[in-house]
Structure formats: C-alpha cells, structure tokens
C-alpha atoms as a PDB file:
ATOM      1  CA  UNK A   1     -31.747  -6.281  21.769  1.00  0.00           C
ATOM      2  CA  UNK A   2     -31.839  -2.666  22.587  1.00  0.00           C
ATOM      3  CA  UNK A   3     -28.521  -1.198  24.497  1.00  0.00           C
ATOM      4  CA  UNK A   4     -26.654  -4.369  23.004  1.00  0.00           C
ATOM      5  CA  UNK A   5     -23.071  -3.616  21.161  1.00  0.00           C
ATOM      6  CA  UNK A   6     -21.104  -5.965  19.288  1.00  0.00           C
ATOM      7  CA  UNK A   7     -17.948  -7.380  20.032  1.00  0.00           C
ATOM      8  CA  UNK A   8     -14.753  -5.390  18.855  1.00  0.00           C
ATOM      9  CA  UNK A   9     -13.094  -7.019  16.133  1.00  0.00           C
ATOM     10  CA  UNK A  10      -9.666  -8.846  17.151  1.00  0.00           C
ATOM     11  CA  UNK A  11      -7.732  -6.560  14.661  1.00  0.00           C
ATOM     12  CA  UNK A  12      -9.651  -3.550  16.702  1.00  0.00           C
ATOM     13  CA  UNK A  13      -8.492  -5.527  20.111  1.00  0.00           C
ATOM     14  CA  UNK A  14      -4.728  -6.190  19.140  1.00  0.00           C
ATOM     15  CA  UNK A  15      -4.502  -2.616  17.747  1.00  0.00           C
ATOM     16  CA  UNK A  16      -5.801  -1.173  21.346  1.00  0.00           C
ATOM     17  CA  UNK A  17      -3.229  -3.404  22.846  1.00  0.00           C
ATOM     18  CA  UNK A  18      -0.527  -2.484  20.989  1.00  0.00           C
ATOM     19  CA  UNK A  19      -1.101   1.251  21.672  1.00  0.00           C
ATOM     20  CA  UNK A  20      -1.509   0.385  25.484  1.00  0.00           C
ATOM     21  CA  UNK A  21       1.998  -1.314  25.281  1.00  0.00           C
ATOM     22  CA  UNK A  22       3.925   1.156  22.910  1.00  0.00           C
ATOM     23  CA  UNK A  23       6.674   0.676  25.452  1.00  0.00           C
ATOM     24  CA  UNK A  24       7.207  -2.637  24.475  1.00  0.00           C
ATOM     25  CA  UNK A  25       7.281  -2.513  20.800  1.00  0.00           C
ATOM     26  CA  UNK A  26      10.365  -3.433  19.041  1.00  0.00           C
ATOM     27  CA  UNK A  27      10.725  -4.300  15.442  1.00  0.00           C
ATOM     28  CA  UNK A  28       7.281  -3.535  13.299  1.00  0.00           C
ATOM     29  CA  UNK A  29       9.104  -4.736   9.759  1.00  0.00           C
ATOM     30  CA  UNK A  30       6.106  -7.015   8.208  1.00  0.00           C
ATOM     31  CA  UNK A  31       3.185  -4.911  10.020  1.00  0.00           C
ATOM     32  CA  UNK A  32       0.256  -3.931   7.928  1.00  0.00           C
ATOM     33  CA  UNK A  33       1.351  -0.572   6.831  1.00  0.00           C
ATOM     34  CA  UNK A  34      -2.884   0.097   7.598  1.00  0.00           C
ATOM     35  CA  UNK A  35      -2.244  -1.153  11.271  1.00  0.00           C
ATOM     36  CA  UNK A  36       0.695   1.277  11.817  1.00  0.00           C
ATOM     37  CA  UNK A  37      -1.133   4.450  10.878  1.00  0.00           C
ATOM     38  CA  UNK A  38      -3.411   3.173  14.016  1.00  0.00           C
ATOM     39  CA  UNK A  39      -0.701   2.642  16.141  1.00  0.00           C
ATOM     40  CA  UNK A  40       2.281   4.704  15.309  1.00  0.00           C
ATOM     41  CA  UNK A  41       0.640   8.226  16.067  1.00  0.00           C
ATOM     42  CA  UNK A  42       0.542   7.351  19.973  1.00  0.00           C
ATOM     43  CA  UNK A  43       4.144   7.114  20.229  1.00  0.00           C
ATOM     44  CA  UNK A  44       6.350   9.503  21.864  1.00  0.00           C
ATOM     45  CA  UNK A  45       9.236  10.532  20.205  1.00  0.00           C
ATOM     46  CA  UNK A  46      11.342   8.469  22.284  1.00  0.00           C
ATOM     47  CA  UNK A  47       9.077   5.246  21.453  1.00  0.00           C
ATOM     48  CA  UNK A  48       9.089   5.836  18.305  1.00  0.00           C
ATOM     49  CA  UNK A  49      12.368   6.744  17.573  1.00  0.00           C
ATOM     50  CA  UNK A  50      13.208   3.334  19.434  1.00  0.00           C
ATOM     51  CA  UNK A  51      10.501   1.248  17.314  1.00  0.00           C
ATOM     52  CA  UNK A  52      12.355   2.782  13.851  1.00  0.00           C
ATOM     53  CA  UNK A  53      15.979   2.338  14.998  1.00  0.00           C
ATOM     54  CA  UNK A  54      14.573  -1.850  15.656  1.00  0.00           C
ATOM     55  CA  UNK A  55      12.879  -1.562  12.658  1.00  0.00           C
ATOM     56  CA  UNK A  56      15.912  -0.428  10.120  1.00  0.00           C
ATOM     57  CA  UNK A  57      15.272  -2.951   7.738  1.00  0.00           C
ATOM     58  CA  UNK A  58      11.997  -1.554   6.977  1.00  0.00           C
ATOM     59  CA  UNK A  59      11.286   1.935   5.917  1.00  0.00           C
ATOM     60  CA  UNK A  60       8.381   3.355   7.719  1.00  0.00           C
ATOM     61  CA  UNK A  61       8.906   7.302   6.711  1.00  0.00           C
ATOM     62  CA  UNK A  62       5.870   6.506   4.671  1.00  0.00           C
ATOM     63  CA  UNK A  63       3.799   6.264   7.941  1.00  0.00           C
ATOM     64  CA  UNK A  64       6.247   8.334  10.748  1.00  0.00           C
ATOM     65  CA  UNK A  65       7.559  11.168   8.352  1.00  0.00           C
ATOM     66  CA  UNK A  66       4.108  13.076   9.160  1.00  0.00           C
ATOM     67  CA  UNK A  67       4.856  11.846  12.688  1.00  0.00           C
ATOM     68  CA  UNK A  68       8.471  13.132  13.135  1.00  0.00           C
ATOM     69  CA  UNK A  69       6.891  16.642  11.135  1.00  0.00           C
ATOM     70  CA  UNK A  70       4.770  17.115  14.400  1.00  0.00           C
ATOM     71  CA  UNK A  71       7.405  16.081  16.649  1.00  0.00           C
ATOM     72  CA  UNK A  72       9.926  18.676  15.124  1.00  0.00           C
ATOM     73  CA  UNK A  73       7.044  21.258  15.436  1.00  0.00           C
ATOM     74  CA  UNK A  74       6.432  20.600  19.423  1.00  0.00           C
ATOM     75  CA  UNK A  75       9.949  20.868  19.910  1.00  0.00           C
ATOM     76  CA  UNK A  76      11.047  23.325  17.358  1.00  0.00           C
ATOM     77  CA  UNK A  77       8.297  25.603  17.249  1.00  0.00           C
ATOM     78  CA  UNK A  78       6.436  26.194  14.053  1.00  0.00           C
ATOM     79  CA  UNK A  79       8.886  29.197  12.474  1.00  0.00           C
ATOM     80  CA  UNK A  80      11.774  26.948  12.553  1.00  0.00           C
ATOM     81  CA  UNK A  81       9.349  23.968  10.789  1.00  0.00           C
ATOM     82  CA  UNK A  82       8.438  26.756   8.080  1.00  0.00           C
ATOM     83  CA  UNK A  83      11.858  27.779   7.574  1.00  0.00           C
ATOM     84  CA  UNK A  84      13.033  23.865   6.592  1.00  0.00           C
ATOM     85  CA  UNK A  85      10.378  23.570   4.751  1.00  0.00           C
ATOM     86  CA  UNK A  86      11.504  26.853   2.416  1.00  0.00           C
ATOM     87  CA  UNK A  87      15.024  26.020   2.178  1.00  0.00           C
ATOM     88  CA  UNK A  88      13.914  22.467   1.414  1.00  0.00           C
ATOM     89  CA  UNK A  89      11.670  23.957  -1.916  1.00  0.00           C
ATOM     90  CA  UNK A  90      14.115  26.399  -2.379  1.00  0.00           C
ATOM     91  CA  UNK A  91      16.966  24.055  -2.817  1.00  0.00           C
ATOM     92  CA  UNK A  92      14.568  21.433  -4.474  1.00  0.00           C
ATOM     93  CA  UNK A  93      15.448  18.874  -1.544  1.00  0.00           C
ATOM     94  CA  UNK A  94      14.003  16.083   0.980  1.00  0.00           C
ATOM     95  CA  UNK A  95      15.074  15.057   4.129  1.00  0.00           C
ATOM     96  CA  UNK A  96      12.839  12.847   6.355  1.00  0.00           C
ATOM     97  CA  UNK A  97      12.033  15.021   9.247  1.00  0.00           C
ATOM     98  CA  UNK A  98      13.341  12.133  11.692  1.00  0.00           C
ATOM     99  CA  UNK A  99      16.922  12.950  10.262  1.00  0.00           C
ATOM    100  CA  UNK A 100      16.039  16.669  10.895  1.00  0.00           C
ATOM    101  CA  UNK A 101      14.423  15.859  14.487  1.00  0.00           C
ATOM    102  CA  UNK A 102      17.801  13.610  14.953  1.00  0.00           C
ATOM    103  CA  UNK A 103      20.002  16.981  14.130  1.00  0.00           C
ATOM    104  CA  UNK A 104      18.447  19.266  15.761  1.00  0.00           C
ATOM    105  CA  UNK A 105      18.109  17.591  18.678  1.00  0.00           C
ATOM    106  CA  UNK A 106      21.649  16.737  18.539  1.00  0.00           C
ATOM    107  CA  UNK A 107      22.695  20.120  18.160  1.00  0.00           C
ATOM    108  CA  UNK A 108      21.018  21.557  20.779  1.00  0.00           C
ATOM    109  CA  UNK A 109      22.140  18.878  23.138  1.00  0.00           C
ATOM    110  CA  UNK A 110      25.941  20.081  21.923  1.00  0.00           C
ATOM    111  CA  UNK A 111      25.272  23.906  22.211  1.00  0.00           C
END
C-alpha cells in the first residue's frame, strides 16, 4: 500500500535504544565492533570515557580513537590537535588520543 513503511529491523531498534540510554552503558567487550561504530559516536566524553574504563578488557581504540581525535579537537582547539599530530610523525610515534585527551585534561585541571 501507498504511504506504508516497514518495520525497523530489531538490530536498527536495539541500536536506537542503546544510543537513547548511553548513560547506562557499562561494559561493551563482545559487541559487534559494526554495532559500536553506530553507537559509540553519540557519547560524550564523559560516557564514553566511562564505557572504555568498564570495558578494559577489550580494546575499542579501533572504533573511539577517531572519537577521542574529535573530542581532543573541541576541547583543545584544532592548532594544538595539529601540533600532536607533527611531533607524533616527527618522532615516528602513536599514542591513542584518549591517553592524550586523559593528559591534557589532567594537566589543565593541575595548572
């Protein structure tokens, strides 16, 4: 029929939930790396920072790195993302940009 939809999926309902209860999340360890890229970039820092420190048994920088990248810029500003990013070529290094969120929020919190 005309004007008719069709029913969301239950993955596409459980995802929707799980974004409209971020507060709630805990551990994610066993979660469909897929399902976390839906989820993961509704988080606050603070929720997601929570939802990583619960879920240390699992390493989810695969999915939150980009995440944290974005966070650091808001916060940061985009000079002081550019300059990490040079010293990190220039000194042929990574650092997941939680840990660098993590310090320099910690710093400044100090200072």
């Amino acid at each position: 029929m005309v004007g008719e939809r069709e029913a969301p999926s239950l993955v596409k309902l459980c995802i929707e939930t799980a974004i409209a209860n971020l507060r709630y999340l805990g551990a994610v360890g066993g979660v469909g790396e897929h399902l976390l890229q839906e989820i993961l970039p509704h988080c606050t820092a603070d929720q997601l920072m929570h939802i990583e420190k619960l879920s240390e048994d699992s390493d989810l920088s695969s999915v939150t790195n980009d995440l944290w990248k974005r966070f650091y810029r808001q916060q940061f500003g985009e000079d002081s993302e550019k300059l990490v990013i040079r010293r990190m070529e220039k000194n042929k290094v990574f650092f997941k940009w939680r840990h660098l969120y993590e310090v320099r929020s910690f710093v400044l919190n100090i200072s």
